[in-house]
N, C-alpha and C. Protein backbone atom coordinates (compact mmCIF):
# COMPACT_ATOMS: atom_id res chain seq x y z
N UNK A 1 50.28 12.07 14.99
CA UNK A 1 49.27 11.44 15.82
C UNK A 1 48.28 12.51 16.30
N UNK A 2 47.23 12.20 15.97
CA UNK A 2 45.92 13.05 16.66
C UNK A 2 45.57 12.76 18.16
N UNK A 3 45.36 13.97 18.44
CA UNK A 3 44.93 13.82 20.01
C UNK A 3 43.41 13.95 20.19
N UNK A 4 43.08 12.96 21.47
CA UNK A 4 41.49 12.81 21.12
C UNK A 4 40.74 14.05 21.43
N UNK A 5 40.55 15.24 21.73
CA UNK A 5 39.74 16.28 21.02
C UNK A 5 39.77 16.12 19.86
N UNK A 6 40.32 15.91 18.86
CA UNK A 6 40.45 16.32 17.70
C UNK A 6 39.72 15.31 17.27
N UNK A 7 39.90 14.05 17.34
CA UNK A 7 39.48 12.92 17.13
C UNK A 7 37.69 12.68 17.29
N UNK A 8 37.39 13.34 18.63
CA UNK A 8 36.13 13.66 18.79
C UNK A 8 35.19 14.34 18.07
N UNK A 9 36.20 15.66 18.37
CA UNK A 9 35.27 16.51 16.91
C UNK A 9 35.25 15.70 15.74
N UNK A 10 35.94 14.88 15.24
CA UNK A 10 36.19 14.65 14.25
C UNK A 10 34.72 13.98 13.77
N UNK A 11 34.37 13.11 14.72
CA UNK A 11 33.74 11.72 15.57
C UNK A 11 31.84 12.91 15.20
N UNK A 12 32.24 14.10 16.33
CA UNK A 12 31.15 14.39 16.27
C UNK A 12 30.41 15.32 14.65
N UNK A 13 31.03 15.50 14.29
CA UNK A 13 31.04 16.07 13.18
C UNK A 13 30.39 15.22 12.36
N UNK A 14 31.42 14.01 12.41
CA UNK A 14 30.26 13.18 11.35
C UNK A 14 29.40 12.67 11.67
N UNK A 15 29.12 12.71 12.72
CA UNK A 15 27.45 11.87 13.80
C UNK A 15 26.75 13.26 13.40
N UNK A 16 26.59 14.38 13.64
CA UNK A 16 26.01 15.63 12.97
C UNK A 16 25.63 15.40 11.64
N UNK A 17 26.76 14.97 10.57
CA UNK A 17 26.29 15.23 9.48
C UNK A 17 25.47 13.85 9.23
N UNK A 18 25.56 12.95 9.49
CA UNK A 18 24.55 11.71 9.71
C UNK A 18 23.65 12.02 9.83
N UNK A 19 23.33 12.33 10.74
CA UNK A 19 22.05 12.72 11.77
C UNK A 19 21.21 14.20 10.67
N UNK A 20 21.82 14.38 10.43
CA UNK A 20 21.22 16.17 9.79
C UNK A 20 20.68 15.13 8.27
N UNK A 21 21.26 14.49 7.73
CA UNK A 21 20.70 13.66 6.26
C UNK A 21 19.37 13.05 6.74
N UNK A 22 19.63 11.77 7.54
CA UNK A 22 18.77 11.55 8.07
C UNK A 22 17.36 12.55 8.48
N UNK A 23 17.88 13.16 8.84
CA UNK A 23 16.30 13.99 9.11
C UNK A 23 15.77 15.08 8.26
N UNK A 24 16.72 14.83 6.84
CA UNK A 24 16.48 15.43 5.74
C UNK A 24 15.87 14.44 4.84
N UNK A 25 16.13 13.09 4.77
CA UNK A 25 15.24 11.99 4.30
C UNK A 25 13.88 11.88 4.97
N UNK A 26 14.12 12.33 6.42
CA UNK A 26 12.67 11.59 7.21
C UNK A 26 11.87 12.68 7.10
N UNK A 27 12.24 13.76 6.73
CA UNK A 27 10.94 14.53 5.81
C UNK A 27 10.57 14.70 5.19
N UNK A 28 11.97 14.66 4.03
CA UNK A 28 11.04 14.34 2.80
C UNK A 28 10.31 13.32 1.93
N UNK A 29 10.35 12.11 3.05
CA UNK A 29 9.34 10.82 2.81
C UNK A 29 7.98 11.25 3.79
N UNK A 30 8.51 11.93 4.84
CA UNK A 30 7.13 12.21 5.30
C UNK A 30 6.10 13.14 4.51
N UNK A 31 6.83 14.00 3.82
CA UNK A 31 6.40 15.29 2.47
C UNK A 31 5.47 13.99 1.44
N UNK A 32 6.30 13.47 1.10
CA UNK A 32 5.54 12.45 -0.66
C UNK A 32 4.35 11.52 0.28
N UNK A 33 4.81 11.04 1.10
CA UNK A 33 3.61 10.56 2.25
C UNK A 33 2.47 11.61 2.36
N UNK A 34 2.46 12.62 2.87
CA UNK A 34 1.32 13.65 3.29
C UNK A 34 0.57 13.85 1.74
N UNK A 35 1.36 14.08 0.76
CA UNK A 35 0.53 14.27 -0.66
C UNK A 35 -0.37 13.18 -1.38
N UNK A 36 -0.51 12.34 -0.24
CA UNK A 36 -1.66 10.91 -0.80
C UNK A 36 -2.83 11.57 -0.08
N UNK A 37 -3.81 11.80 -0.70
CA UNK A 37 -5.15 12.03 -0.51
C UNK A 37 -5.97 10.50 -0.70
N UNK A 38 -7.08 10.70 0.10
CA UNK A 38 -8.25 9.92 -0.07
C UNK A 38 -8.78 10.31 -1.51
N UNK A 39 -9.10 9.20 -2.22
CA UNK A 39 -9.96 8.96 -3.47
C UNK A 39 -11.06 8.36 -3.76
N UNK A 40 -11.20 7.64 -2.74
CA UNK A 40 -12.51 6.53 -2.71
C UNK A 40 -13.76 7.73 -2.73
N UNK A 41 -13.85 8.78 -2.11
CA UNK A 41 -15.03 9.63 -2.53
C UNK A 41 -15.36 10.82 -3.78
N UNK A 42 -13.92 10.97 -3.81
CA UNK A 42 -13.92 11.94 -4.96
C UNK A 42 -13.70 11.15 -6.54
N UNK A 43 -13.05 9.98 -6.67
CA UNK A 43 -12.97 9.88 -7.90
C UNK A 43 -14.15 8.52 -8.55
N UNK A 44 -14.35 8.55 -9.85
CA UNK A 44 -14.77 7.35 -9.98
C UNK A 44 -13.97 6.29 -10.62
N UNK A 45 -13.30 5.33 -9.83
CA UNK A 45 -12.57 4.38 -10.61
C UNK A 45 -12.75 3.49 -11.26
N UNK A 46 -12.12 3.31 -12.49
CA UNK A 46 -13.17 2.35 -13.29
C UNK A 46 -11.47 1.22 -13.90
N UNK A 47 -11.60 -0.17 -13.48
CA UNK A 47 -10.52 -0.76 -14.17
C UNK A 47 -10.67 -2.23 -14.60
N UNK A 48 -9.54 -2.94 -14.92
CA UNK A 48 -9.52 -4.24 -14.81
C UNK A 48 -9.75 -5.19 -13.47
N UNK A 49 -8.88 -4.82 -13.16
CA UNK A 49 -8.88 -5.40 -11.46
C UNK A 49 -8.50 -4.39 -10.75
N UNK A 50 -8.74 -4.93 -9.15
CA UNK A 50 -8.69 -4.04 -8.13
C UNK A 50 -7.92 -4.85 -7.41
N UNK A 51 -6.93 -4.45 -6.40
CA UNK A 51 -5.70 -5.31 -5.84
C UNK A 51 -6.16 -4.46 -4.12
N UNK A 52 -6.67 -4.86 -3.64
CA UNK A 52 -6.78 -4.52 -2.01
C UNK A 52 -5.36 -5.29 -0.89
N UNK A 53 -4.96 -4.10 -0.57
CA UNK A 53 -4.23 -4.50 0.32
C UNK A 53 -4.61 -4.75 1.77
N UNK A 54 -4.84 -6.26 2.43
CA UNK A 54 -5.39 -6.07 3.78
C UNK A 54 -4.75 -5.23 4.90
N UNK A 55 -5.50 -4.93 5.79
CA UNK A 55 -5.12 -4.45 6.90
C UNK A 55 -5.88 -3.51 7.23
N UNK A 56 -7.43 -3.67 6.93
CA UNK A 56 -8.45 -2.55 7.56
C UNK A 56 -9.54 -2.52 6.53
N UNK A 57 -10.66 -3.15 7.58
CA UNK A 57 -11.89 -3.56 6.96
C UNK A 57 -12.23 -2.51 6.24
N UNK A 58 -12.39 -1.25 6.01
CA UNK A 58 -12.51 -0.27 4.82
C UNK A 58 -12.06 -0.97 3.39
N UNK A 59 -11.15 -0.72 3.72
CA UNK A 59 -10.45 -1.38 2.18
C UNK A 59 -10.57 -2.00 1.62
N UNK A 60 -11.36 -3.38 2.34
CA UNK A 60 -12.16 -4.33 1.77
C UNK A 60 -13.46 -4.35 1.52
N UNK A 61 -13.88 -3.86 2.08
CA UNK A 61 -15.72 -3.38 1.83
C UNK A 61 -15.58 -1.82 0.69
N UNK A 62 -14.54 -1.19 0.27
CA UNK A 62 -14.35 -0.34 -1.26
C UNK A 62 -14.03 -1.27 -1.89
N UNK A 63 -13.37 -2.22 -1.91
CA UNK A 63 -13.03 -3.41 -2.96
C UNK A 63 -14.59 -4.08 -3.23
N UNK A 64 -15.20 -4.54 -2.04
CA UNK A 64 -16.56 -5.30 -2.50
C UNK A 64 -17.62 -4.25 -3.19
N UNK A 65 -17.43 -2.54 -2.98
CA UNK A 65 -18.26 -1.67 -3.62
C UNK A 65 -17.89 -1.85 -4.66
N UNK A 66 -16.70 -1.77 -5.29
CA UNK A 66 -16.46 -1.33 -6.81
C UNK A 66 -16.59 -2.22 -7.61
N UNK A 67 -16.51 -3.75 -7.18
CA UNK A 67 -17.29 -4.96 -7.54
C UNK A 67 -18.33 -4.97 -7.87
N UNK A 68 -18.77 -4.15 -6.68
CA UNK A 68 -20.67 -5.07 -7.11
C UNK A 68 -21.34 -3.63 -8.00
N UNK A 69 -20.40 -2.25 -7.84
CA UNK A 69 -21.34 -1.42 -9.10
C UNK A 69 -20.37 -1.62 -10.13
N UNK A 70 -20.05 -2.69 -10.39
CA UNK A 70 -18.99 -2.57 -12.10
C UNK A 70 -18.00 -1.75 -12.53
N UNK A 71 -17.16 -1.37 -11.32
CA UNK A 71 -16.57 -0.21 -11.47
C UNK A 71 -15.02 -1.46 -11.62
N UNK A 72 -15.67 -2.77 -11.67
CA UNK A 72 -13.79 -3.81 -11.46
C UNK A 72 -14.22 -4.71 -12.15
N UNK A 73 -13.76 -5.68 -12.92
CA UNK A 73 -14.43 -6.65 -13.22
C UNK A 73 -13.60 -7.63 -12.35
N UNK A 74 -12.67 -7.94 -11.81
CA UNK A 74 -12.04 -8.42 -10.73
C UNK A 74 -11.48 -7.69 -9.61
N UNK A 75 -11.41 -8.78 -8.62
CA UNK A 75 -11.07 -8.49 -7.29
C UNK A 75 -10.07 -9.16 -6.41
N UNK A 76 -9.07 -8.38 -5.91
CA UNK A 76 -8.38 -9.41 -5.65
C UNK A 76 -7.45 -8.72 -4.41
N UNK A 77 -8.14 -9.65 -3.37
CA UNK A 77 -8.02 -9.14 -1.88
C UNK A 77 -6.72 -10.18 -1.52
N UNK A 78 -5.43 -8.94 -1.39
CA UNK A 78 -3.84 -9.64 -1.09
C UNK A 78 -3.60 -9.64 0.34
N UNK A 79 -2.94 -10.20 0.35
CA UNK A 79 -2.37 -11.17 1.98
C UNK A 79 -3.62 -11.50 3.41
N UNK A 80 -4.15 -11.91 2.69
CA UNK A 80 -5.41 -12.61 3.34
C UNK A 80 -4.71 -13.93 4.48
N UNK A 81 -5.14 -13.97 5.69
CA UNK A 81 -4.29 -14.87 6.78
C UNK A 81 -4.69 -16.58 5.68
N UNK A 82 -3.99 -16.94 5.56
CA UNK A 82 -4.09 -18.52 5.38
C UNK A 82 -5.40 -19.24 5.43
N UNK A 83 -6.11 -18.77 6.84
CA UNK A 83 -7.09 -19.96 7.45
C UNK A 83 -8.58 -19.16 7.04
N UNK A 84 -8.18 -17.72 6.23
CA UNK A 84 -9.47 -17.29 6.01
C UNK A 84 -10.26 -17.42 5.11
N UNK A 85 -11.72 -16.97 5.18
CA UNK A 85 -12.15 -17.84 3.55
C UNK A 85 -13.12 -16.30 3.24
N UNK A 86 -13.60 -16.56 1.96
CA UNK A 86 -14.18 -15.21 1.69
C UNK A 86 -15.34 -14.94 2.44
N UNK A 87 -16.28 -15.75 2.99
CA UNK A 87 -17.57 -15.42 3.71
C UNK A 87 -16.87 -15.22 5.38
N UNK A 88 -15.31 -15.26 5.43
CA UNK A 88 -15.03 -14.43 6.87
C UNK A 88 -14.93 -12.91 6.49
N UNK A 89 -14.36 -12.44 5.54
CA UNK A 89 -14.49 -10.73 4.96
C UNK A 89 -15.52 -10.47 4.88
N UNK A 90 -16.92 -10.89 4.53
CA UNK A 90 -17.80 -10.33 4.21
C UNK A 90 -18.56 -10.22 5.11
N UNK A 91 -19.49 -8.98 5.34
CA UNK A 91 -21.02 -8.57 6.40
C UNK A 91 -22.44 -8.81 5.53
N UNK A 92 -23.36 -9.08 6.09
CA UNK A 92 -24.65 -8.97 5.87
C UNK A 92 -24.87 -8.11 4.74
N UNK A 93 -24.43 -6.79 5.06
CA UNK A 93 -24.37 -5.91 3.58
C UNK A 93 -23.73 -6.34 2.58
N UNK A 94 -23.00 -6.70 2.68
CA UNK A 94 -21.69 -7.41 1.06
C UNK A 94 -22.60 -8.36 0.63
N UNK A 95 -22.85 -9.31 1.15
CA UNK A 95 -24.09 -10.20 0.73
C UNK A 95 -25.27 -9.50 0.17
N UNK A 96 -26.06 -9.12 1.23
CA UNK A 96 -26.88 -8.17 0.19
C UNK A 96 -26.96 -7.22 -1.03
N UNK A 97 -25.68 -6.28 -0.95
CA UNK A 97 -25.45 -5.50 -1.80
C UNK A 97 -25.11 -6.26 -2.87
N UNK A 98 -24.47 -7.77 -3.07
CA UNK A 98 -24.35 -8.44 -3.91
C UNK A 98 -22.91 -8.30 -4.96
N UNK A 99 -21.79 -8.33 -4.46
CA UNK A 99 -20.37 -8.64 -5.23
C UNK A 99 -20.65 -9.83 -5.67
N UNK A 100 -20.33 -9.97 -7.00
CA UNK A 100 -20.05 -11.61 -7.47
C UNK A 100 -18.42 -12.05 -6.91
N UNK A 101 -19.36 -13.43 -6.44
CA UNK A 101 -18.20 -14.13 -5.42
C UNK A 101 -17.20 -14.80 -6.76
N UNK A 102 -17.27 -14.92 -7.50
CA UNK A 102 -16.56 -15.84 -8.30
C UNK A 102 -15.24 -14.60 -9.17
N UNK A 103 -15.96 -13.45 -9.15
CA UNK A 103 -14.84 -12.52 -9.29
C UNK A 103 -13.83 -11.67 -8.05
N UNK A 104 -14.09 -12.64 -7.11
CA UNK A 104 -13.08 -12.37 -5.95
C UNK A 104 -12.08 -13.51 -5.95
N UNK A 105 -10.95 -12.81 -5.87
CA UNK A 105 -9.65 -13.87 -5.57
C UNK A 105 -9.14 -13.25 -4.23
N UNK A 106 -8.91 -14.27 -3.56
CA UNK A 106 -7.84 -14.46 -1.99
C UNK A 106 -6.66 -14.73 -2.52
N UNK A 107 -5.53 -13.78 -2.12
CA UNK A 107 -4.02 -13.99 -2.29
C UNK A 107 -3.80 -13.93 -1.05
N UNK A 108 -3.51 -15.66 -0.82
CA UNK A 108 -2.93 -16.06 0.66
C UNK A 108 -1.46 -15.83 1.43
N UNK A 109 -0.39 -15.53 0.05
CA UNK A 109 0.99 -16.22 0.57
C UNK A 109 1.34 -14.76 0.31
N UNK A 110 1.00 -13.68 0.66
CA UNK A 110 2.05 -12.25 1.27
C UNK A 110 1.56 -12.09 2.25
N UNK A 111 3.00 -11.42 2.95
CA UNK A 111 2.66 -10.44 4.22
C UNK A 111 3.30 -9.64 4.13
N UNK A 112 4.11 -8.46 3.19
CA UNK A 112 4.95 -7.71 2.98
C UNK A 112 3.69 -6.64 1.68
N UNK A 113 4.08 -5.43 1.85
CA UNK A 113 3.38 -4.54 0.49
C UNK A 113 4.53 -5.20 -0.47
N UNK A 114 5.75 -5.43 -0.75
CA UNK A 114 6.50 -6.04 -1.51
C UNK A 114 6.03 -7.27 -1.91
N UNK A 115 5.42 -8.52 -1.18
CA UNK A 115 5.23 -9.47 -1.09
C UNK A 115 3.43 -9.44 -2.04
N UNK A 116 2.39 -8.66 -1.68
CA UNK A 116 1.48 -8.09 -2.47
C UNK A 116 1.75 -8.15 -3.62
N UNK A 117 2.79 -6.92 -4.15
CA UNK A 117 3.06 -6.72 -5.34
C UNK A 117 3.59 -7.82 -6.28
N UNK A 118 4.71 -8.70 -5.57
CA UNK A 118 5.03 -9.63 -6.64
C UNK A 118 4.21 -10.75 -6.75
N UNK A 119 3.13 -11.36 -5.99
CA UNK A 119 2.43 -12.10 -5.80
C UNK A 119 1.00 -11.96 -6.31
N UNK A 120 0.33 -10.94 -6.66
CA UNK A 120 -0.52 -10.21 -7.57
C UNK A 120 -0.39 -10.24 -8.94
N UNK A 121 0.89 -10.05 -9.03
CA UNK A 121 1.26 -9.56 -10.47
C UNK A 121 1.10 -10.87 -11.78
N UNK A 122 0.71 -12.16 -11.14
CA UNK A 122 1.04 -13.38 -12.05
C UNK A 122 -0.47 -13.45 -12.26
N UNK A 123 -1.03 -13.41 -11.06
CA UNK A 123 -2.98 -13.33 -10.72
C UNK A 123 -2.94 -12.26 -11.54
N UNK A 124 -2.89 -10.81 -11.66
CA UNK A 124 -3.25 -9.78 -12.75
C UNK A 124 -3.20 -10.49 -14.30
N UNK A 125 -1.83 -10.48 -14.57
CA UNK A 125 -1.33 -11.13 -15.98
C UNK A 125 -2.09 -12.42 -16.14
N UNK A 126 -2.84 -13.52 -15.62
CA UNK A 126 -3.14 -14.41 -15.81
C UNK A 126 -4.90 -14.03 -15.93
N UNK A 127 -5.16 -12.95 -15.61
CA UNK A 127 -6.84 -12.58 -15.95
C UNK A 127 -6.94 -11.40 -17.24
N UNK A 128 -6.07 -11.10 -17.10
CA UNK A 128 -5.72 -10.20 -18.48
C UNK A 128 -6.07 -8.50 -18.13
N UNK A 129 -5.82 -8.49 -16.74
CA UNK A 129 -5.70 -6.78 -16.87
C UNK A 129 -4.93 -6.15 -17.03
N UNK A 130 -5.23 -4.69 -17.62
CA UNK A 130 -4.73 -4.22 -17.71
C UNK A 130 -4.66 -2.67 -16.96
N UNK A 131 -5.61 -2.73 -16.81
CA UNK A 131 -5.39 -1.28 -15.77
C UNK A 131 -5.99 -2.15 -14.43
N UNK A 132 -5.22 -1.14 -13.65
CA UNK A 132 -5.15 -2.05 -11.64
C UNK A 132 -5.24 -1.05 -11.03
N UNK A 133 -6.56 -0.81 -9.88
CA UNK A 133 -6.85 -0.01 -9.11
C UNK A 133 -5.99 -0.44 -7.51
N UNK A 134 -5.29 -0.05 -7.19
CA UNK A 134 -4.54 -0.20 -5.88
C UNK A 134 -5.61 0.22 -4.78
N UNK A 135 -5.76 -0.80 -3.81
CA UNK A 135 -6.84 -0.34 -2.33
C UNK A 135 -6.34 -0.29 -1.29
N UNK A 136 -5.80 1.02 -0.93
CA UNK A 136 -5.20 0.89 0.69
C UNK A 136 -5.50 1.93 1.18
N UNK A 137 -4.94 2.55 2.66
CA UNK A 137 -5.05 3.43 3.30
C UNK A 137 -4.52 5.03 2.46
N UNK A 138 -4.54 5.79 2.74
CA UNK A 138 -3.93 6.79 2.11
C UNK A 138 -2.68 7.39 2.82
N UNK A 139 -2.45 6.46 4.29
CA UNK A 139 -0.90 6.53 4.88
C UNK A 139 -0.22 5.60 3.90
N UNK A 140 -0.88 4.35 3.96
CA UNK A 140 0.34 3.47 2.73
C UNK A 140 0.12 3.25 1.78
N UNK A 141 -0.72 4.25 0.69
CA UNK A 141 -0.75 4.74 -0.62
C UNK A 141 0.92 4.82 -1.32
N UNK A 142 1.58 5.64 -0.18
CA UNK A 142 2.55 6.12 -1.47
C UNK A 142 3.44 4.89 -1.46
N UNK A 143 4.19 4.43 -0.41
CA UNK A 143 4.74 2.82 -0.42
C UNK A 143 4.13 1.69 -1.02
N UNK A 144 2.59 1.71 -1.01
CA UNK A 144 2.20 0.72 -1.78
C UNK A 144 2.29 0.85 -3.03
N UNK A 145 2.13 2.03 -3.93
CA UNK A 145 1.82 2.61 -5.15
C UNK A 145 3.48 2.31 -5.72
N UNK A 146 4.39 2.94 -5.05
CA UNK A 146 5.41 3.25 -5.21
C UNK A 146 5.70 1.80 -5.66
N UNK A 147 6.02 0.63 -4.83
CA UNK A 147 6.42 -0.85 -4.65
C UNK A 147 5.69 -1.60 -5.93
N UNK A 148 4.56 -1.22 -6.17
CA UNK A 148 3.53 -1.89 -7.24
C UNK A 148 4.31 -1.21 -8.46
N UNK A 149 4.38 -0.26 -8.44
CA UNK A 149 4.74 0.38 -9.81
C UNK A 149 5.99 -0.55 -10.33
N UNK A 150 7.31 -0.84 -8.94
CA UNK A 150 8.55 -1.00 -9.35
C UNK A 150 8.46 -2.32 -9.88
N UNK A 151 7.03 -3.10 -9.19
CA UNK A 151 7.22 -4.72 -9.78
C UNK A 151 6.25 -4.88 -11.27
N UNK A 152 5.35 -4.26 -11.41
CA UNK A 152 4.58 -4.09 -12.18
C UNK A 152 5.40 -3.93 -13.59
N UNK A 153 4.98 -4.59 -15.09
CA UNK A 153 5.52 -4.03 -15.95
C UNK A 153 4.51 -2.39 -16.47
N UNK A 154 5.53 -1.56 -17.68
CA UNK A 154 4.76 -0.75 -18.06
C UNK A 154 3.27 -1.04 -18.40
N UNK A 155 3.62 -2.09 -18.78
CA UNK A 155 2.22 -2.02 -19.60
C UNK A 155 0.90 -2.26 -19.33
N UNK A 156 1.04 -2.10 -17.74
CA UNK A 156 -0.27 -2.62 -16.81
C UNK A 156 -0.37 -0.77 -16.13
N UNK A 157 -1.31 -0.46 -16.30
CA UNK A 157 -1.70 0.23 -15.74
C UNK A 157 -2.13 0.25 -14.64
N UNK A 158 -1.45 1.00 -13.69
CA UNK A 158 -1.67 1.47 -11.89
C UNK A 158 -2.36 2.48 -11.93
N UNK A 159 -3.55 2.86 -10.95
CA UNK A 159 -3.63 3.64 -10.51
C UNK A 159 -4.46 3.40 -8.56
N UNK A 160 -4.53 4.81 -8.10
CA UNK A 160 -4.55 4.75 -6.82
C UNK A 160 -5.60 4.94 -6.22
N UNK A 161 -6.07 4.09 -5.85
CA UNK A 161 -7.40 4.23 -4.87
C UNK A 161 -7.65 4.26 -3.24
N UNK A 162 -7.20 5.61 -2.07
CA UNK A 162 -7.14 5.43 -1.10
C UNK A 162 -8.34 5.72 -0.09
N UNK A 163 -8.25 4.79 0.36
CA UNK A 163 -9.35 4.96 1.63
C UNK A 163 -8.79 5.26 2.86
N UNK A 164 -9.79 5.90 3.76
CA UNK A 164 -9.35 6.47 4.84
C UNK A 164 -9.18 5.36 5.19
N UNK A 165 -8.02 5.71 6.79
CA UNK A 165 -8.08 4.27 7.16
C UNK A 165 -9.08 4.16 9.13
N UNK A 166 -9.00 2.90 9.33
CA UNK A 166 -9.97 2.34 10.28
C UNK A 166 -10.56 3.09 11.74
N UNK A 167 -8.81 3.82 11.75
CA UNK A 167 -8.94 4.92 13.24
C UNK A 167 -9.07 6.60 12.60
N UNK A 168 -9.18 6.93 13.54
CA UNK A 168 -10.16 8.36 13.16
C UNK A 168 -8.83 9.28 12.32
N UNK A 169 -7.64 9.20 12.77
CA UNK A 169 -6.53 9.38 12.29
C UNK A 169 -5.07 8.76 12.21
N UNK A 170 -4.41 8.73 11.81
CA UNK A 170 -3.03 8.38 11.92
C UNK A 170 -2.42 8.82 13.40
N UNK A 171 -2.11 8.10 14.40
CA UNK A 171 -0.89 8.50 15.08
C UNK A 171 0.35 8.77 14.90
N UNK A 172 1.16 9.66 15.53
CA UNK A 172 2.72 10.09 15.48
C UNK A 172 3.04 9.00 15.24
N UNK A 173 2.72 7.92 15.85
CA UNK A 173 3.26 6.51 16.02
C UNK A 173 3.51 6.01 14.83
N UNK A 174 2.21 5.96 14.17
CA UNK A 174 2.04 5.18 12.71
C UNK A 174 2.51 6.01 11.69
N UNK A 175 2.35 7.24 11.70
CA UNK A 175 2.95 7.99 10.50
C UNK A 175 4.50 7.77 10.61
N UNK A 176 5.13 7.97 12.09
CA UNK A 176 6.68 7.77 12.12
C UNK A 176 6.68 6.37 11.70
N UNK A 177 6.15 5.42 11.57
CA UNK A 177 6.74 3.59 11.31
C UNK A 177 6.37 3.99 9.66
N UNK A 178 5.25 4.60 9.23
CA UNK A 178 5.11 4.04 7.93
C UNK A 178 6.30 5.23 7.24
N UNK A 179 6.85 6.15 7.69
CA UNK A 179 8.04 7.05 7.08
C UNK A 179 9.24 6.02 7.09
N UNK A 180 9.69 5.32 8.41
CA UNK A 180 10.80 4.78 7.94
C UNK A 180 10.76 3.12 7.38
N UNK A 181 9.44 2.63 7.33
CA UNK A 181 9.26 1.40 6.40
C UNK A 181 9.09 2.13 5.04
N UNK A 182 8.92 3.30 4.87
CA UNK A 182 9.14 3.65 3.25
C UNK A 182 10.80 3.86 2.97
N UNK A 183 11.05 4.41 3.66
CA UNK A 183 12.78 4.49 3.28
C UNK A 183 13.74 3.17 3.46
N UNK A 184 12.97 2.15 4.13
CA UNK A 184 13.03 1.09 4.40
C UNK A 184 12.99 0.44 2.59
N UNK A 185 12.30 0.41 2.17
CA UNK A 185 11.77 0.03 0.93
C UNK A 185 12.64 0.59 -0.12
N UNK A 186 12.42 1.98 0.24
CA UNK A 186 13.38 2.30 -1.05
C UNK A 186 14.68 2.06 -1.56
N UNK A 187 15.24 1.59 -0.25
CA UNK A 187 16.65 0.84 -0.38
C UNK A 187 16.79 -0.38 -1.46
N UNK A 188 15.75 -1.00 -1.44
CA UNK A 188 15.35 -2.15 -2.14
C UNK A 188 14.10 -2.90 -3.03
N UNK A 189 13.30 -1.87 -2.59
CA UNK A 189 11.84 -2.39 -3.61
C UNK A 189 11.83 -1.47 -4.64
N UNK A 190 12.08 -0.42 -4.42
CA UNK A 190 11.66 0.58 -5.67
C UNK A 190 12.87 1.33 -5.89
């Protein structure tokens, strides 16, 4: 029979070695996280469709740019709220600058980057692209990229298009939620 010192250490030892993994995962998702750069200025993307992930009017006004200079021949703005319609996304400029409205699709029924990906993927295959420009922040570049890739077959080409996102930077806040909704994910999306 063990006596509880022993038992404790025993106890604490493995709460240590828990704890020490753990914060050997939560950096090195924060590491593959930090290596997403912004692309929307440096590269020129040129594809089939463009898959915008909502959640920050940027992302959608680079989706309506690459539209309206031919850089997409589709568009297709994912988890859009239910009750919205395309002339609520758009400003005075989008109008003017002139995206063709008929090559924009609203994907109503996600609210998950998981939920994006498998819900896109029938809209992609059913317009016939083949290469897919991904539109998100460049905090949830690598989870989005990552999740798209795992639902995506080979033969569709991904690639990554990140825009800064809406606030001047990422908070501790948001970088710590989007580190453990990626390890979150990896358990199961990718």
């Amino acid at each position: 029979m063990k006596s509880w010192p022993a038992e404790i250490n025993h106890s604490l030892l493995l709460g240590s070695v828990i704890t020490s993994l753990l914060f050997l995962l939560f950096m090195r998702t924060r590491f593959l996280i930090s290596q997403e750069k912004l692309s929307s200025w440096t590269e020129d993307t040129q594809a089939d469709c463009a898959v915008v992930l909502t959640g920050g009017g940027q992302r959608v006004r680079e989706g309506f740019a690459l539209l309206a200079r031919g850089q997409v021949r589709h568009l297709i703005i994912s988890g859009v709220n239910p009750g919205t319609e395309l002339r609520d996304l758009m400003t005075p400029w989008d109008l003017i600058w002139g995206p063709v409205r008929d090559r924009i699709i609203l994907e109503k029924r996600s609210t998950t980057t998981y939920g994006n990906a498998r819900q896109t993927l029938s809209i992609v295959e059913g317009l016939g692209c083949q290469k897919v420009a991904v539109i998100t922040s460049a905090l949830h570049m690598y989870r989005a990229y990552t999740t798209f890739r795992a639902s995506y077959p080979e033969t569709i080409s991904l690639t990554r298009h990140a825009v800064p996102a809406t606030y001047a930077s990422a908070s501790m806040m948001d970088d710590s939620t989007e580190v453990w909704k990626t390890i979150f994910y990896s358990l199961w999306a990718f």
